[in-house]
Protein backbone atom coordinates (compact mmCIF):
# COMPACT_ATOMS: atom_id res chain seq x y z
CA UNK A 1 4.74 10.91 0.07
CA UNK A 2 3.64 8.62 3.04
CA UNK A 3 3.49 5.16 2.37
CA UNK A 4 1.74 2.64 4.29
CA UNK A 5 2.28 -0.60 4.12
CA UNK A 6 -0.06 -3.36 4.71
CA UNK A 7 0.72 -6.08 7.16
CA UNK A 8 1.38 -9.38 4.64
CA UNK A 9 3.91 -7.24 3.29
CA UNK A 10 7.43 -8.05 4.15
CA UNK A 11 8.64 -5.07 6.03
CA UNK A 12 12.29 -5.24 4.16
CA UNK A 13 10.48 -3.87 1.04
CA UNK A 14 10.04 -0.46 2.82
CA UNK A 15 13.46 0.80 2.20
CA UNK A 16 13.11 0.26 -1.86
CA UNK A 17 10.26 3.40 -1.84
CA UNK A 18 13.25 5.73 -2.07
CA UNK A 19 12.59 9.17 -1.37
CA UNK A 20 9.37 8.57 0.43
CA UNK A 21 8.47 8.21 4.03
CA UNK A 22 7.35 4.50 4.58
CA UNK A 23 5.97 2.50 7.35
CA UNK A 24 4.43 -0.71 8.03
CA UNK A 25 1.07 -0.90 9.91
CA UNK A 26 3.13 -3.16 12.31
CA UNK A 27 5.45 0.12 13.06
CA UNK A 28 2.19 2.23 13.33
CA UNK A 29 0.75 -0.46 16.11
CA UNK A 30 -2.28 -1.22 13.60
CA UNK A 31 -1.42 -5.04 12.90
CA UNK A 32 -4.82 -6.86 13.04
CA UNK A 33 -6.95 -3.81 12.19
CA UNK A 34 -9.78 -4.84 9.69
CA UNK A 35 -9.74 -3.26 6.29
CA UNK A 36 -12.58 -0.33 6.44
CA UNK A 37 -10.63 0.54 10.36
CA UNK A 38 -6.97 0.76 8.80
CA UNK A 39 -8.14 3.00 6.28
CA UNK A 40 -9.60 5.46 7.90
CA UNK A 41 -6.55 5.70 10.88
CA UNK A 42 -3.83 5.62 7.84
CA UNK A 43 -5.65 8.66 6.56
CA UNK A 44 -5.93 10.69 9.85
CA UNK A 45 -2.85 9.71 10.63
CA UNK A 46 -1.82 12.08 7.36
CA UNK A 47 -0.80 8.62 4.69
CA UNK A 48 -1.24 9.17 1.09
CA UNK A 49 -0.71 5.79 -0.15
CA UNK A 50 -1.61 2.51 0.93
CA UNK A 51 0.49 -0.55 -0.45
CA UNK A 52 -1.14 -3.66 -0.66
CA UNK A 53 -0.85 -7.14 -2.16
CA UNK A 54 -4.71 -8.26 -0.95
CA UNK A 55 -6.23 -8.53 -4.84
CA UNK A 56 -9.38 -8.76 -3.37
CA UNK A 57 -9.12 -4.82 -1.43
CA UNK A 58 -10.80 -2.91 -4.18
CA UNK A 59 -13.78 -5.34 -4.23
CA UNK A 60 -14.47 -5.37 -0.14
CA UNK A 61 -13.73 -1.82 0.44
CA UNK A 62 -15.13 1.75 -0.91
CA UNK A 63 -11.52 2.87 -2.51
CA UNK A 64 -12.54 6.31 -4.12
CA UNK A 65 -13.89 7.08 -0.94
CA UNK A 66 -10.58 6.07 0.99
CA UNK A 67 -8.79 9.31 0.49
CA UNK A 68 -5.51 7.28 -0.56
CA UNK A 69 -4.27 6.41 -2.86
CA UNK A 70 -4.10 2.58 -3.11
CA UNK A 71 -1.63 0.16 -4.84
CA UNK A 72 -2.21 -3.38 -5.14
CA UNK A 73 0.56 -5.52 -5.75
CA UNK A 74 0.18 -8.52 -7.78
CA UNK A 75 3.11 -10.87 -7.69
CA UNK A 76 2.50 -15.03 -7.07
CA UNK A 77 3.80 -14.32 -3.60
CA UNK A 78 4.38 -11.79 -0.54
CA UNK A 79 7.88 -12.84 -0.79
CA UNK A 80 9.97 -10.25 -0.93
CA UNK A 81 12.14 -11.59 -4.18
CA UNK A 82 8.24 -11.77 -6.27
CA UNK A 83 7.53 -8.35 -5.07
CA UNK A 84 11.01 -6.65 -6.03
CA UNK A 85 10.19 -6.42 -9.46
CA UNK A 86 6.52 -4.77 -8.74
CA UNK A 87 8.37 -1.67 -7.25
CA UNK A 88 9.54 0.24 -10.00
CA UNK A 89 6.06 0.21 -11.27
CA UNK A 90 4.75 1.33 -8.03
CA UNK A 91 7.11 4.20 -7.58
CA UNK A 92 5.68 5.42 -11.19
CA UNK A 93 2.48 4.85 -10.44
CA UNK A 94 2.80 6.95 -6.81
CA UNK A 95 4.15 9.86 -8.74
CA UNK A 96 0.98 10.10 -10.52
CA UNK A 97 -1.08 9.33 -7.42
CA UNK A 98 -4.80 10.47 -7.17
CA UNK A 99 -6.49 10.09 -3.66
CA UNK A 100 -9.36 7.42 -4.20
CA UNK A 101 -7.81 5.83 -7.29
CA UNK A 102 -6.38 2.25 -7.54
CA UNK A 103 -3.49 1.05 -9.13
CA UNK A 104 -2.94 -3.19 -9.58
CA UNK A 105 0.92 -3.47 -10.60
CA UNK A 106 2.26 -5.96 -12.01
CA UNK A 107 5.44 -7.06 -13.45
């Protein structure tokens, strides 16, 4: 699948989505985009899933109308060692992935 990742997210964490293709809206040239804008460019840009760690996404934006799939991961941080052990749940959640649907992952 294509994977986006949203900008607070460390860009190292890309290479963990084995056996997908994954980018970083700083790779795309969409740092800075608001919310509603990034959404609709991920999805004509042909992304499936958008990877997140703003809690607050689902509540500000009209998800089931996205066409992605969205992950939200909830960790204490955007470090990279507090999201680590968020990605095996992600990578199971993105093989059952539903455009429009939200997933919050946890440890």
């Amino acid at each position: 699948m294509r994977i986006l990742l949203d900008e607070q997210l460390p860009r190292q964490l890309a290479p963990y989505f084995v056996g997908h293709d994954v980018r970083t809206t700083q790779e795309q040239g969409w740092a800075g985009l608001k919310n509603g804008a990034l959404l609709k460019q991920a999805l004509s840009a042909g992304f499936e899933v958008f990877i997140t760690g703003d809690k607050n996404l689902e509540f500000q934006q009209q998800l089931e109308v996205s066409g992605l799939f969205v992950i939200v991961l909830v960790a204490p941080s955007n470090k990279l060692e507090d999201l680590l052990p968020r990605v095996p749940g992600a990578l199971e959640a993105i093989a059952g992935a539903r455009p429009g649907e939200v997933e919050r992952v946890d440890a």
